[in-house]
Protein backbone atom coordinates (compact mmCIF):
# COMPACT_ATOMS: atom_id res chain seq x y z
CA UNK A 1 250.46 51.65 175.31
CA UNK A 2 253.66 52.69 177.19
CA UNK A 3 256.58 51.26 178.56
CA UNK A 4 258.85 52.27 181.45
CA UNK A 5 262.22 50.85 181.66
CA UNK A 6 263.55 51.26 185.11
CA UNK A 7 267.02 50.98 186.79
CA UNK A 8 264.63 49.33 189.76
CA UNK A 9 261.65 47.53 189.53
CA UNK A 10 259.02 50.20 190.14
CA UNK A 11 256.02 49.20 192.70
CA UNK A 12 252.27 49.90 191.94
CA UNK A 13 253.27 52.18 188.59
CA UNK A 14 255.81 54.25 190.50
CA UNK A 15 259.39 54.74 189.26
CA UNK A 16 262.44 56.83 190.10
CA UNK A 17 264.87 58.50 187.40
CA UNK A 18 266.80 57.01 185.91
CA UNK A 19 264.16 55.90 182.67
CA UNK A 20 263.54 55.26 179.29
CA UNK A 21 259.97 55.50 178.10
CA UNK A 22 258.67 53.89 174.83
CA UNK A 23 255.12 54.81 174.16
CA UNK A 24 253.07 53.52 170.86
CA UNK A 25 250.20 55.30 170.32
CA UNK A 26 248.32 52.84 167.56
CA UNK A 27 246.20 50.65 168.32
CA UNK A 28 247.06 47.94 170.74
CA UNK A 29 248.08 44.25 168.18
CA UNK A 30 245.76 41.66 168.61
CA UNK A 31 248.78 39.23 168.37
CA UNK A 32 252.28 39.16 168.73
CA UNK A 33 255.20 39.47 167.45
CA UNK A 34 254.89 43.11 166.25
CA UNK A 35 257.60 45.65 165.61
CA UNK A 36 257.82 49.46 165.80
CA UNK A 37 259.55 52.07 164.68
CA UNK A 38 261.04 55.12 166.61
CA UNK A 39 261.55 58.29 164.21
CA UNK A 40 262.37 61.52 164.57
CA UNK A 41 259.37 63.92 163.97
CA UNK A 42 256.88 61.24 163.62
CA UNK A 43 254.23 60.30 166.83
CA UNK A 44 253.30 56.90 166.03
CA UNK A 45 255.81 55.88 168.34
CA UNK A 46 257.80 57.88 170.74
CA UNK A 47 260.69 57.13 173.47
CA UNK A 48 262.72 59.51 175.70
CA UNK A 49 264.63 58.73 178.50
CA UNK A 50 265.02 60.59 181.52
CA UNK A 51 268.48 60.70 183.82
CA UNK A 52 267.53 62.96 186.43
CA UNK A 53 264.35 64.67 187.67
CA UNK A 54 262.96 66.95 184.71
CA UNK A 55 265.75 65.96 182.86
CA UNK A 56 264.49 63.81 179.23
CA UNK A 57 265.52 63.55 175.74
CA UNK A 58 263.56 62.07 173.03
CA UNK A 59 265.15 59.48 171.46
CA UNK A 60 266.39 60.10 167.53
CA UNK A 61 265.44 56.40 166.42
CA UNK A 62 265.06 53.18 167.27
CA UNK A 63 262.62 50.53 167.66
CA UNK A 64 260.18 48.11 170.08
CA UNK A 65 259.70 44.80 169.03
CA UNK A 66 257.21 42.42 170.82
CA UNK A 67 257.77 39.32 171.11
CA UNK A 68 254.50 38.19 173.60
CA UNK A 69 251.75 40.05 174.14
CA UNK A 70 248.99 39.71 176.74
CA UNK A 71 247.13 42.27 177.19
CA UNK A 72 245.90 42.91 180.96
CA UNK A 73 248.69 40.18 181.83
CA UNK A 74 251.93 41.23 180.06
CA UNK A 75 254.03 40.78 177.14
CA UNK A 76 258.30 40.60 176.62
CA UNK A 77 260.42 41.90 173.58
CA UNK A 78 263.08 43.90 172.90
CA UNK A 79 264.01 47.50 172.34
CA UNK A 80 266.48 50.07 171.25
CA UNK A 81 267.00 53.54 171.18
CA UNK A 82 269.49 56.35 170.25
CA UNK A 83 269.83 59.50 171.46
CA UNK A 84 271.56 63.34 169.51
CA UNK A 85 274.46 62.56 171.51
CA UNK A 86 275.23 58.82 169.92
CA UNK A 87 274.30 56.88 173.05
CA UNK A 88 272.23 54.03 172.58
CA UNK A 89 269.63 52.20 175.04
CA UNK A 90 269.09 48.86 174.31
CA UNK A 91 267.78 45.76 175.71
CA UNK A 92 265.20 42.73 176.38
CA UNK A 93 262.31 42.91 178.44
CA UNK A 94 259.45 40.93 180.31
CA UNK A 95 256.76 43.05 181.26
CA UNK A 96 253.92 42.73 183.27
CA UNK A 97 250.52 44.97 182.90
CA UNK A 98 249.21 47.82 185.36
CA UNK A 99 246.25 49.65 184.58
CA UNK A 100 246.69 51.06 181.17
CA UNK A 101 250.19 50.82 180.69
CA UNK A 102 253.11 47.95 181.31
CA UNK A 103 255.83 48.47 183.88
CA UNK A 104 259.37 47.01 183.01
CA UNK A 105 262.25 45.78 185.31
């Protein structure tokens, strides 16, 4: 499952730079709320964001917390995520489902 958080609302699973990704690669909850975990060295659960054309950074830690989840509809929740540097991405979300993956606005 992977999310794209956008500056813009993408269109049809297309986005520009900036973007922070969050994927989870478990299997998708039945149910909702559910939490993850970013960490460092582990793949459960991944994030990087990316400022500029084949420009990312994986995140150092952080987390994805779902509040609603739908799947082939969409979900909503809230994430964080901090990068080597000390900056931190944060925010809520309401997502809606494309193909295998959920775009975010």
């Amino acid at each position: 499952m992977e999310f794209y958080f956008t500056a813009t609302q993408g269109q049809a699973g297309k986005y520009k730079e900036p973007f922070l990704q969050i994927e989870v690669n478990k299997i998708l909850p039945a149910s909702a709320p559910q939490s993850y975990s970013v960490e460092a060295g582990k793949w459960d659960v991944l994030a990087e964001r990316c400022l500029k054309p084949g420009s990312c950074e994986a995140a150092t830690s952080g987390f994805l917390h779902l509040l609603k989840l739908s799947p082939g509809a969409g979900g909503s929740g809230d994430y964080e995520s901090r990068f080597q540097d000390g900056s931190i991405e944060k925010g809520h979300f309401e997502a809606v489902w494309y193909r295998n993956y959920f775009l975010c606005g």
